[in-house]
Protein backbone atom coordinates (compact mmCIF):
# COMPACT_ATOMS: atom_id res chain seq x y z
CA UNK A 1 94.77 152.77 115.38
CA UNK A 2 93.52 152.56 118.96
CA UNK A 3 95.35 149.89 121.16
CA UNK A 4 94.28 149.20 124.93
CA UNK A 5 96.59 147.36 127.43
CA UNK A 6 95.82 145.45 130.60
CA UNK A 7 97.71 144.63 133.40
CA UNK A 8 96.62 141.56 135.30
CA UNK A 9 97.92 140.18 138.28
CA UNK A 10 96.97 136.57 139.05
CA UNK A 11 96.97 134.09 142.33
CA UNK A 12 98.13 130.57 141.76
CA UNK A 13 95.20 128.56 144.26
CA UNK A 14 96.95 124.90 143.14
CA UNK A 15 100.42 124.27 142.12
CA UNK A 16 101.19 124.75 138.17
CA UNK A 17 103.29 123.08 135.88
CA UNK A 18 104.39 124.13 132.31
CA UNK A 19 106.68 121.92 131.23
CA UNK A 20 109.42 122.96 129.08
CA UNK A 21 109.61 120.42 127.03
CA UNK A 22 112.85 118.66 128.02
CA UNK A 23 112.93 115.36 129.73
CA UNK A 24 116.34 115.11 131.91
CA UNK A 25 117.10 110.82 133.12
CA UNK A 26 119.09 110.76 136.27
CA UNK A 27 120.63 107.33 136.55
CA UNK A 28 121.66 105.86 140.16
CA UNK A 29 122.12 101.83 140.95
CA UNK A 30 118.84 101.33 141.71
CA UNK A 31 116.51 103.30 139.56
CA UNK A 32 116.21 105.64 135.97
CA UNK A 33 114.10 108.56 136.55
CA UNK A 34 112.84 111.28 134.57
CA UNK A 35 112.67 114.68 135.62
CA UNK A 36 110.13 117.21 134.11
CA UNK A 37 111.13 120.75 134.53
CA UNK A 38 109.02 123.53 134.22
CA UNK A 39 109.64 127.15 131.66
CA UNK A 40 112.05 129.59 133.27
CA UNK A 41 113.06 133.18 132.18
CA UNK A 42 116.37 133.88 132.20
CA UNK A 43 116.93 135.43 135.46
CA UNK A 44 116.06 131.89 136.42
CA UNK A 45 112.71 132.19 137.96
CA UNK A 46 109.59 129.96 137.00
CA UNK A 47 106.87 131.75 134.51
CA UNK A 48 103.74 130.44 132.45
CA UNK A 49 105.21 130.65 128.99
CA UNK A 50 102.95 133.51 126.74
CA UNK A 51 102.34 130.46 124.12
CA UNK A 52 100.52 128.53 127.22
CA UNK A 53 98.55 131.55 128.26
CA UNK A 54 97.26 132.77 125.76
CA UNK A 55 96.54 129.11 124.10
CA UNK A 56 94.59 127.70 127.27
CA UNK A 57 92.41 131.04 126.56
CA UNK A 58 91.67 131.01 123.31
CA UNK A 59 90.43 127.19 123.95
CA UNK A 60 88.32 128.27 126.72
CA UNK A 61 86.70 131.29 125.13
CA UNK A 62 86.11 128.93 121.60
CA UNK A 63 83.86 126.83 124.01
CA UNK A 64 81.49 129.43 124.39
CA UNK A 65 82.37 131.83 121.80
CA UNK A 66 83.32 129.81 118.52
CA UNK A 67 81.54 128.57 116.03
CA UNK A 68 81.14 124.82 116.22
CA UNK A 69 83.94 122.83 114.97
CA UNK A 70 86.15 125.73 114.84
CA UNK A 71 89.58 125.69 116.66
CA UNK A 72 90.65 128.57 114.33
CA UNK A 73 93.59 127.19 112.26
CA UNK A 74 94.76 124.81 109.48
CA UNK A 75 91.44 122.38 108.00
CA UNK A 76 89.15 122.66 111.44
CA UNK A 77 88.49 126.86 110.77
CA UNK A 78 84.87 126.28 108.39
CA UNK A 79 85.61 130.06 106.95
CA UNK A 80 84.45 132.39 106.19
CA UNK A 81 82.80 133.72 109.30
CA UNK A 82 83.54 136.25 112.41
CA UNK A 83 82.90 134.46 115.69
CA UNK A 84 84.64 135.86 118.20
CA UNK A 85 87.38 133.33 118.68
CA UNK A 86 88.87 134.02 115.23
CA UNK A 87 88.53 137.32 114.75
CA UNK A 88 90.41 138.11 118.21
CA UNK A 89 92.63 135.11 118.04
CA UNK A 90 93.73 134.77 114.27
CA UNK A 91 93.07 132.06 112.22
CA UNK A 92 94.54 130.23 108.62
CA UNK A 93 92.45 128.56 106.29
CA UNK A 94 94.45 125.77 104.21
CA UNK A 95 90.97 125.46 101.84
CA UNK A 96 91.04 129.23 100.73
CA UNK A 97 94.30 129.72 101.58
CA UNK A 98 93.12 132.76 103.72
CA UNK A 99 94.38 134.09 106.91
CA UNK A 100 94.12 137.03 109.70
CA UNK A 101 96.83 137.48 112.51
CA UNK A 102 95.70 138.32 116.54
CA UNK A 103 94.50 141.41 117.73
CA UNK A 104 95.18 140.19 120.77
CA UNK A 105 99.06 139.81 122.45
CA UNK A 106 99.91 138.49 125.38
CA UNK A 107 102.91 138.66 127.53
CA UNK A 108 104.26 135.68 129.62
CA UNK A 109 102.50 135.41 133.22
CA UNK A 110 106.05 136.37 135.66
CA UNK A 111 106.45 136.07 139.24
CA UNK A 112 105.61 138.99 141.31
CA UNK A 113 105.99 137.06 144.80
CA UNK A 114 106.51 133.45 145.91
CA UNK A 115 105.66 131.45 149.35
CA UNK A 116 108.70 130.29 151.10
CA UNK A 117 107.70 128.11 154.54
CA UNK A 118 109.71 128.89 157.49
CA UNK A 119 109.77 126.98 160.79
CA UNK A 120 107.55 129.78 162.22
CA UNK A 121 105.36 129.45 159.12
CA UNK A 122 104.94 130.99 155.44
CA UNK A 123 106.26 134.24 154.44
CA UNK A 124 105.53 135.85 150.97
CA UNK A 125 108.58 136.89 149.34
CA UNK A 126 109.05 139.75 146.68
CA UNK A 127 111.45 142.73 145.16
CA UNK A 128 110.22 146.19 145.32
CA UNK A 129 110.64 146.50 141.56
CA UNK A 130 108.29 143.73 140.78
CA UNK A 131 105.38 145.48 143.35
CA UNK A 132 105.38 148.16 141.63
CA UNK A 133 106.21 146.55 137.96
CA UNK A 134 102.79 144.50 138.82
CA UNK A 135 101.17 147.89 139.96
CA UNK A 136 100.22 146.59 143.37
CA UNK A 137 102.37 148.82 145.13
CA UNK A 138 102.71 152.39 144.16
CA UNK A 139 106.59 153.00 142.90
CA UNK A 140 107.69 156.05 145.59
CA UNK A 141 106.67 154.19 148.67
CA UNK A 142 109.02 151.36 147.94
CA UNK A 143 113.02 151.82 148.30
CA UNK A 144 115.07 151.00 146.50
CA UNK A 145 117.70 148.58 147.25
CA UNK A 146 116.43 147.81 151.10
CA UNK A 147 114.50 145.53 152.55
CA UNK A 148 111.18 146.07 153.80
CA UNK A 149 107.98 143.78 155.48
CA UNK A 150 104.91 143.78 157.24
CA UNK A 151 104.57 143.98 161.27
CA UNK A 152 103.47 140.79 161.47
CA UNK A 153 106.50 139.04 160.15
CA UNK A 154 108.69 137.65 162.93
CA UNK A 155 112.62 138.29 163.50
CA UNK A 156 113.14 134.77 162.82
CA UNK A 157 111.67 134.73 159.48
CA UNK A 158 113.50 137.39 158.65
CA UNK A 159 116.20 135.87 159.46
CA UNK A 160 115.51 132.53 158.14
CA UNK A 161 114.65 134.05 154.65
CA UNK A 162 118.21 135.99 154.68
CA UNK A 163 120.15 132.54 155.18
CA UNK A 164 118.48 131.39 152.00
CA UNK A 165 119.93 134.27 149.76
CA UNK A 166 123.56 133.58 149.78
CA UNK A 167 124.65 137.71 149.25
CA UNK A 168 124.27 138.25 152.92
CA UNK A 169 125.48 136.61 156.17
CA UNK A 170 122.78 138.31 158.45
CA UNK A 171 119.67 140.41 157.35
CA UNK A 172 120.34 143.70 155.96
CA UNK A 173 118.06 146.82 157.43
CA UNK A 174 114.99 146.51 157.11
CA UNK A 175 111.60 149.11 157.11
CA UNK A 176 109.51 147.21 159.37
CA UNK A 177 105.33 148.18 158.63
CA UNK A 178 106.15 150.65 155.24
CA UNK A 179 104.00 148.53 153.16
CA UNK A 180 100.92 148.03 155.58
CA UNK A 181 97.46 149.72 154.77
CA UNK A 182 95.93 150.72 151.38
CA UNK A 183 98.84 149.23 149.61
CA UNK A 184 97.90 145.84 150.59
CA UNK A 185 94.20 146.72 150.34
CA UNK A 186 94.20 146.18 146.70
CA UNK A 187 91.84 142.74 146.61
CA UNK A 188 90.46 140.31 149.19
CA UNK A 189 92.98 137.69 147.95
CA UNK A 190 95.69 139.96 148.30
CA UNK A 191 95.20 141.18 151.10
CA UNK A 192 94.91 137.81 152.92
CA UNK A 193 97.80 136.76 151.29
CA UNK A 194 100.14 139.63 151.71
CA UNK A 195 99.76 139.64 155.70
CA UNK A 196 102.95 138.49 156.10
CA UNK A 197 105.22 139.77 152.83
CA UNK A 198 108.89 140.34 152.90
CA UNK A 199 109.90 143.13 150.11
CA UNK A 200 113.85 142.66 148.62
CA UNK A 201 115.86 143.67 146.56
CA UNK A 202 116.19 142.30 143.01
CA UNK A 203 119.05 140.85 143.07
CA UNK A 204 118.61 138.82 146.18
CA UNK A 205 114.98 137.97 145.01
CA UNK A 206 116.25 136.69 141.83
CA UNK A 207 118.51 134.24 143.74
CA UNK A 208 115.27 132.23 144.90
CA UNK A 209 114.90 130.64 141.99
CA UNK A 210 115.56 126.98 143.32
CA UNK A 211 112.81 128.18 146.46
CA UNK A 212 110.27 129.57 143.90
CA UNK A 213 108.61 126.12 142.53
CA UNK A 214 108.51 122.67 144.01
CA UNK A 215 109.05 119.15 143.09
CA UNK A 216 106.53 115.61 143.33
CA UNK A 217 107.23 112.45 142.52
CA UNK A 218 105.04 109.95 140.97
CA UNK A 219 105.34 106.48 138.97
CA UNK A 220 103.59 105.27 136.17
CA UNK A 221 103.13 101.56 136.36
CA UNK A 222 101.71 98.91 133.46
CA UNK A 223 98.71 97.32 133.59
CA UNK A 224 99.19 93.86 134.82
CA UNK A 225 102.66 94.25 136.98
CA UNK A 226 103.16 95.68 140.22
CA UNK A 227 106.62 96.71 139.52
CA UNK A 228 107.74 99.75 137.61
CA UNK A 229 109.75 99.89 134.24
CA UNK A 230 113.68 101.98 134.20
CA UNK A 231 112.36 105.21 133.71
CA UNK A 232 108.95 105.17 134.93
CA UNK A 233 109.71 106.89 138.04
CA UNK A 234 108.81 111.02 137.16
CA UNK A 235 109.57 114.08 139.18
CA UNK A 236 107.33 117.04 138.47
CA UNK A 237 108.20 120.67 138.89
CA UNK A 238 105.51 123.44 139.40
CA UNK A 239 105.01 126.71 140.42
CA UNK A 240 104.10 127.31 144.23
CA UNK A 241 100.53 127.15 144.84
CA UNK A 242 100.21 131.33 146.21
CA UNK A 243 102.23 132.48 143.79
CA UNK A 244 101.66 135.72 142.77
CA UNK A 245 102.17 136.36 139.01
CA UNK A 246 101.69 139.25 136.56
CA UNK A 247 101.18 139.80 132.78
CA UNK A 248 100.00 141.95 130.27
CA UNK A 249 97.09 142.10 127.31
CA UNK A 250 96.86 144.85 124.53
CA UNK A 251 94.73 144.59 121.93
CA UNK A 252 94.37 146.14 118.50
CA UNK A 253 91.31 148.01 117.31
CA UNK A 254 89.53 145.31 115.33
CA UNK A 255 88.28 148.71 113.21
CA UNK A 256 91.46 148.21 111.66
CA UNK A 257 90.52 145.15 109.78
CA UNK A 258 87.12 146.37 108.76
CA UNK A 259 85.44 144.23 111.74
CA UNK A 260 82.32 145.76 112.85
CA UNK A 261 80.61 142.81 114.78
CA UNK A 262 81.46 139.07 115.94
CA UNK A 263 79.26 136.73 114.49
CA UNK A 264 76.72 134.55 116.53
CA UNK A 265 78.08 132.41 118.77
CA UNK A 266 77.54 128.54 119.49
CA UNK A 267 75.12 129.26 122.06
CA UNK A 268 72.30 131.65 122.23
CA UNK A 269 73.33 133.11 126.03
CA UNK A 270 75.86 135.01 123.22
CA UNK A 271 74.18 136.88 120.97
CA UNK A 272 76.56 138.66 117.99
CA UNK A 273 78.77 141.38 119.88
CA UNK A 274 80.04 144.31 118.56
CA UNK A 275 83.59 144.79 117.56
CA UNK A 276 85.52 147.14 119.83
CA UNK A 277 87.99 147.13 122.45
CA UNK A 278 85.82 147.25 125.08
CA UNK A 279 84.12 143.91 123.80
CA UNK A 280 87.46 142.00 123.32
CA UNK A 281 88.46 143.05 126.47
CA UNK A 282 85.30 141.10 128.25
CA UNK A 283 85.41 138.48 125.82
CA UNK A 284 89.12 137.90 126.79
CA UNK A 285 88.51 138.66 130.86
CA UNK A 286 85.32 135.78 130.22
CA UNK A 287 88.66 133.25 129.32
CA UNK A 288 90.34 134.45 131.85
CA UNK A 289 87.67 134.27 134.52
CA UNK A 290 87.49 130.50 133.85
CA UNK A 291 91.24 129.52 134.76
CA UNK A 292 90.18 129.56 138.16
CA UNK A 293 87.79 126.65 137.52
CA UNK A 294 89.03 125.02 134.39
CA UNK A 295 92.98 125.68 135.06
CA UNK A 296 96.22 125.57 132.90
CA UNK A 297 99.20 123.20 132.16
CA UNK A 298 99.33 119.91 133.20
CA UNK A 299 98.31 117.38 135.44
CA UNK A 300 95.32 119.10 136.30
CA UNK A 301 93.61 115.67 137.01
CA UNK A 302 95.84 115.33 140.08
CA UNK A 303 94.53 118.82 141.25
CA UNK A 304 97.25 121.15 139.46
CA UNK A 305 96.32 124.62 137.06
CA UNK A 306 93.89 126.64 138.70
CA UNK A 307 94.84 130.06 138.67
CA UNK A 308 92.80 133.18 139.79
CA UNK A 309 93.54 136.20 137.49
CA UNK A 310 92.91 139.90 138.79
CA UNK A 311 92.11 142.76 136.90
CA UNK A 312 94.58 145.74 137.76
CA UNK A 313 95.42 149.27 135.92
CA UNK A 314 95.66 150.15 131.94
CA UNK A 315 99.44 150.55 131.07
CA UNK A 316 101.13 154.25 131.04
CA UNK A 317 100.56 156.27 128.10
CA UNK A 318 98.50 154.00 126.07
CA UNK A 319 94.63 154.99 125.38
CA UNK A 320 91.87 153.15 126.87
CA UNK A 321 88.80 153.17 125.11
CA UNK A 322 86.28 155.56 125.30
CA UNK A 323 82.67 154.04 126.22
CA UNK A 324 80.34 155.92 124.80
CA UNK A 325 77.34 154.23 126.24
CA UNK A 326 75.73 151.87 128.44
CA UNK A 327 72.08 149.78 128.50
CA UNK A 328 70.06 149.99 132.21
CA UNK A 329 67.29 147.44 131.89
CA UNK A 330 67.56 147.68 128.09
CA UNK A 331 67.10 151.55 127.33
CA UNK A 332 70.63 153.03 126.25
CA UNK A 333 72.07 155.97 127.86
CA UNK A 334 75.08 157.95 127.44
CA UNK A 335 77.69 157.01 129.87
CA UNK A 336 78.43 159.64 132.70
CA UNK A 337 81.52 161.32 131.83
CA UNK A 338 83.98 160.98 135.11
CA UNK A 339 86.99 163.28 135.23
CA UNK A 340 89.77 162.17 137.87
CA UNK A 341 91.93 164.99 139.48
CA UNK A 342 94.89 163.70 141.30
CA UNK A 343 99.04 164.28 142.16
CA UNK A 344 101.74 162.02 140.33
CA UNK A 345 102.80 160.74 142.77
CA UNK A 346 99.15 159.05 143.71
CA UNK A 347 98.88 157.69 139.67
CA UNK A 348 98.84 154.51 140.53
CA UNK A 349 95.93 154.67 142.54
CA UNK A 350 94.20 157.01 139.96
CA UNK A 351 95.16 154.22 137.28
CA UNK A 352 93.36 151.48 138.89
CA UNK A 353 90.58 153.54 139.64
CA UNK A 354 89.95 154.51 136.02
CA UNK A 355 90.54 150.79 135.02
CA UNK A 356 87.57 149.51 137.58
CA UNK A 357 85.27 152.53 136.54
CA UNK A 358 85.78 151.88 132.83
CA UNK A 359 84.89 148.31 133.11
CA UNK A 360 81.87 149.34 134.83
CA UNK A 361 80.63 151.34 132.13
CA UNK A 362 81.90 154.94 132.92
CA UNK A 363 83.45 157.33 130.81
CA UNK A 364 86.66 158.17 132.22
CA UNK A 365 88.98 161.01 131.47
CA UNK A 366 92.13 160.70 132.89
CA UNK A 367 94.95 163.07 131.78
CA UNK A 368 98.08 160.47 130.75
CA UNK A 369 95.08 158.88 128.23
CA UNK A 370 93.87 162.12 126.44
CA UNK A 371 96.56 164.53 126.34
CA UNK A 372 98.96 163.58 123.84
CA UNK A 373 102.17 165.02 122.91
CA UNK A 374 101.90 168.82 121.21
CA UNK A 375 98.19 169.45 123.14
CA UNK A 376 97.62 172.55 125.24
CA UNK A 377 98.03 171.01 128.47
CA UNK A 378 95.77 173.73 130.47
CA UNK A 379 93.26 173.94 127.24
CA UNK A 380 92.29 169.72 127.52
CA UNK A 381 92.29 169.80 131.48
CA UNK A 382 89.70 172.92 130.92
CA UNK A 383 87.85 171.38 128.22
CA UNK A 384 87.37 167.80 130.73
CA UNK A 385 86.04 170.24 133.78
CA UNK A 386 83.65 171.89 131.41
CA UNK A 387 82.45 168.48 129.61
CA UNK A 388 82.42 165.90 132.42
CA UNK A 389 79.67 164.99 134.92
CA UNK A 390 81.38 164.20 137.85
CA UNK A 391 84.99 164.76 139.14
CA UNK A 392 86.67 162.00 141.31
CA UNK A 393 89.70 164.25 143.39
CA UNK A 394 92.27 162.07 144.95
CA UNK A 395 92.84 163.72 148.68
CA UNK A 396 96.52 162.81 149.77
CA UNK A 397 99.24 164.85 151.46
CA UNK A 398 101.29 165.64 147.94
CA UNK A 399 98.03 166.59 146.27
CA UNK A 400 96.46 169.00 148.75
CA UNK A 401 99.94 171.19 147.85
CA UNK A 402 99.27 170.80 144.16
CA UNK A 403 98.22 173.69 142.10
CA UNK A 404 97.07 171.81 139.60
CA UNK A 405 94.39 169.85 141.46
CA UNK A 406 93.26 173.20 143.53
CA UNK A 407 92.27 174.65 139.85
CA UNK A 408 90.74 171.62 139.20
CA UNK A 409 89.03 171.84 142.59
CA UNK A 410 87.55 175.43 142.46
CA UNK A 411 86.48 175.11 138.54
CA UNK A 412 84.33 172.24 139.69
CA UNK A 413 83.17 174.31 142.95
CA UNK A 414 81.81 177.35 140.35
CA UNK A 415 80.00 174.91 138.55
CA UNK A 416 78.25 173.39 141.02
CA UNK A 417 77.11 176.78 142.26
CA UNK A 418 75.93 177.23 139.08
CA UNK A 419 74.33 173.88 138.56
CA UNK A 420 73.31 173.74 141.66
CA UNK A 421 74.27 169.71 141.67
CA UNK A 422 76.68 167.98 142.88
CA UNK A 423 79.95 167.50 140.77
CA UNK A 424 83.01 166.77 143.00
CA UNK A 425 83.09 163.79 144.82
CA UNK A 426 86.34 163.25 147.65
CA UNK A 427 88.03 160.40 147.70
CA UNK A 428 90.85 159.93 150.14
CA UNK A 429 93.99 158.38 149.18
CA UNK A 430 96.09 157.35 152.33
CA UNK A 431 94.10 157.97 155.57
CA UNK A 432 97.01 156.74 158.35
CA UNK A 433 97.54 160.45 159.60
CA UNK A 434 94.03 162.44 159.43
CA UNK A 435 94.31 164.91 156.61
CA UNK A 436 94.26 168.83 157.25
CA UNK A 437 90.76 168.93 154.24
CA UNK A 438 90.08 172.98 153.22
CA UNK A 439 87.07 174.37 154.24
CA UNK A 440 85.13 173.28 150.96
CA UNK A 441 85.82 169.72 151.53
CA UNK A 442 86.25 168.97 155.34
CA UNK A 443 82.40 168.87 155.17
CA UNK A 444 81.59 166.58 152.67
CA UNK A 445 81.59 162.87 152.99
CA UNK A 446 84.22 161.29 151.18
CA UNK A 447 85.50 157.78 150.09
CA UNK A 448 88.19 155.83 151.72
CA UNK A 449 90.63 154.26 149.55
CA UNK A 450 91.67 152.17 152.27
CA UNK A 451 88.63 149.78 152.05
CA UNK A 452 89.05 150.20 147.93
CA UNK A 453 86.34 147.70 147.02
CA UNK A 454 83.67 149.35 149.65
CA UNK A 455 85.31 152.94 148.23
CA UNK A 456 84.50 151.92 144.83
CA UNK A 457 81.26 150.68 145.50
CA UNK A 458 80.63 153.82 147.16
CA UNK A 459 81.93 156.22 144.43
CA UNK A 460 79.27 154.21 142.06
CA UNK A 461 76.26 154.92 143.73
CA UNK A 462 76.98 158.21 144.86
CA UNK A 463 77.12 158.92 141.11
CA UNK A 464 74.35 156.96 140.18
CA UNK A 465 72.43 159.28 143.30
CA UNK A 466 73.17 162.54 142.10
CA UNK A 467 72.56 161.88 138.68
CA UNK A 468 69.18 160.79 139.43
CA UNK A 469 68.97 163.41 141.69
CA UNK A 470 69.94 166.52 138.90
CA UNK A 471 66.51 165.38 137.10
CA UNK A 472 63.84 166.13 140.08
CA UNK A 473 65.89 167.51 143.10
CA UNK A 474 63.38 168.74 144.96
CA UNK A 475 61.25 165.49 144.56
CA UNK A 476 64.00 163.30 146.76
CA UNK A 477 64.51 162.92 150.51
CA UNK A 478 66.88 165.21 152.20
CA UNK A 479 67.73 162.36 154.53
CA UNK A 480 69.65 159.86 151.74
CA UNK A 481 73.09 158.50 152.67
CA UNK A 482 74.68 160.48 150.32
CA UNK A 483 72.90 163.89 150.98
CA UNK A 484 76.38 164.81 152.20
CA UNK A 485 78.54 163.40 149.57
């Protein structure tokens, strides 16, 4: 059965509260209040509860995807039918007494960093471990166990944020500017918000917890009196508003329950879909898209919940699926087959890549999807430089020494001289100390994973270029922006 995972990495723009369901009265002489916490995990730390998540959703994707009057459980669910909701969600049907589970799981939304105002100003605060856990920060530039931050974080920051965790009486060492450049670089938001980021270790990140949410007050007071009952005085918790939080999505072939489309939809903007990974994965990313307008948890009327969600790499060793083609203005076309050559240590990057290509409609081989355990290692890797289109090589210091991606490298070469097209397209990884390139690609223009929106942009229309180019070279310009690509 084929399973794809998502990671996704989300930006709290409001605070958020998720209650957990206890109310806690604190009693003085002059007042009864009740306090409303919010869900913890058990190191402590605040989190949006997988039940919440994935519920708040479901209910936004039903708006445009459901079938009317459908909320997918108990006497609401009019089955039988396959809109899009039920079949990805689940549903139970009390008046048939019928039933499907999810093919979709979530994980609980954690906390990768949180915003802790000093008298200097706000500092974002994180553990190496959860950086790269998220996949924002690849794991071998981070170490372990020390402290690192951005230039622009001041001593006193520093310092201020190391009297808050009580295992040390004055900051520990700390790699000042490790974690600048194409680390950081990963979205806008990000970027703006990580300017200032202080990296710990676990262990003193974990003992945050009573910095990593906040606390309102409010009163609720009857109509027609002007003073407030015992135990109408609340206190709120939430999560910080510029949080950053992370969680995961896998879904389950719907192939495996004899699906083969989603039924019409509510409105006629959604025609039926058919039923694959690729099309529960938008479906899904359309719900999660609208939690930056419609928001999650409570008091949303006071201007809590919204929550921008980011798209980041497929999980390790779990296939993605393969997308065999694409419409441009309504003819279908096979998609271009895109083979990326790069160096473990840069998988991160190559990860998120792949991810980003995929969802724009590329077919995308990258070797920790498509070998599997008991293949001929150097048989597959020949096979995907015989059968793809293009080949993205990651340029870094680790994998100009590796032997594997120089194969890689002159395969592709031979076949362009054969061809006589272009195959191999450069893309530069880290770009702080000017690379020593080999003769073959020192004169080609090549991507910069620095700027990785404007790189990926790039990478598209080059590709888009030379394939239009293979089909009438000698009828196009020898002065286009990507002659030298």
């Amino acid at each position: 059965m084929k399973l794809l995972s998502q990671s996704f990495i989300a930006l709290a723009l409001d605070p958020i509260h998720i209650g957990d369901g206890l109310y806690r009265r604190d009693y003085d002489e002059t007042r009864v209040s009740r306090k409303r916490g919010i869900a913890r995990d058990v190191d402590g730390l605040p989190i949006i509860p997988v039940s919440s998540l994935k519920g708040c959703v479901r209910s936004l994707i039903s708006a445009d995807y459901g079938v009317a009057g459908c909320d997918g459980k108990g006497w609401n669910c009019p089955q039988p039918h396959r809109c899009a909701s039920c079949a990805i969600f689940g549903y139970a049907n009390y008046h048939s007494t019928g039933s499907s589970s999810s093919l979709v799981r979530f994980s609980s939304a954690t906390l990768v960093a949180v915003p802790i105002r000093t008298p200097t100003g706000v500092v974002l605060v994180s553990s190496g471990t959860r950086l790269a856990g998220a996949g924002i920060a690849p794991k071998d530039c981070l170490r372990h166990g020390g402290w690192e931050c951005t230039d622009s974080v001041k001593p006193s920051e520093l310092e201020f944020v190391c009297g808050l965790v009580s295992r040390f009486e004055e900051p520990p060492s700390c790699f000042r500017g490790s974690i600048e450049g194409v680390l950081w670089d990963f979205h806008p938001d990000l970027r703006d918000a990580t300017n200032k980021l202080i990296s710990l270790d676990e262990a003193s990140f974990q003992s945050l917890a009573k910095q990593a949410s906040g606390r309102s007050s409010s009163v609720a007071i009857g109509g027609g009196s002007e003073i407030p009952k015992p135990g109408a005085l609340f206190e709120t918790e939430y999560i910080l508003r510029s949080s950053i939080l992370a969680f995961e999505v896998s879904y389950f072939d719907p192939e495996f329950r004899g699906i083969p489309e989603f039924g019409s939809t509510k409105s006629a903007e959604y025609p039926s879909l058919s039923a694959d990974l690729g099309s529960m994965a938008a479906i899904v990313g359309h719900g999660l898209r609208k939690l930056e307008d419609h928001g999650i948890g409570g008091r949303k009327g006071r201007g809590y919940g919204r929550l921008r969600v980011l798209s980041t790499a497929p999980e390790a060793g779990i296939a993605s699926p393969c997308i065999n083609s694409a419409k441009v203005n309504g003819v279908s076309r096979v998609a271009d087959k895109v083979m990326i050559s790069y160096e473990s240590k840069d998988r991160v990057v190559a990860r998120r890549l792949a991810a980003d290509m995929q969802n724009r409609r590329f077919d995308v081989w990258l070797d920790e999807h498509e070998i599997h355990i008991g293949d001929n290692v150097l048989g597959e890797v020949n096979r995907a430089l015989d059968q793809c289109d293009f080949m993205v090589v990651l340029l870094s210091e680790t994998s100009l020494k590796s032997r594997w991606v120089e194969h890689e490298i002159n395969v592709i070469q031979t076949r362009e001289i054969r061809s006589a097209s272009r195959i191999l397209l450069p893309v530069l990884v880290r770009s702080q100390q000017p690379l020593a390139l080999p003769a073959a690609l020192s004169s080609r223009r090549s991507a910069d994973l620095s700027r990785y929106n404007e790189a990926l942009e790039s990478i598209i229309r080059a590709i888009h270029f030379h394939r239009g180019r293979r089909s009438d070279v000698r009828s196009l310009a020898d002065t286009h922006e990507f002659r030298n690509f």
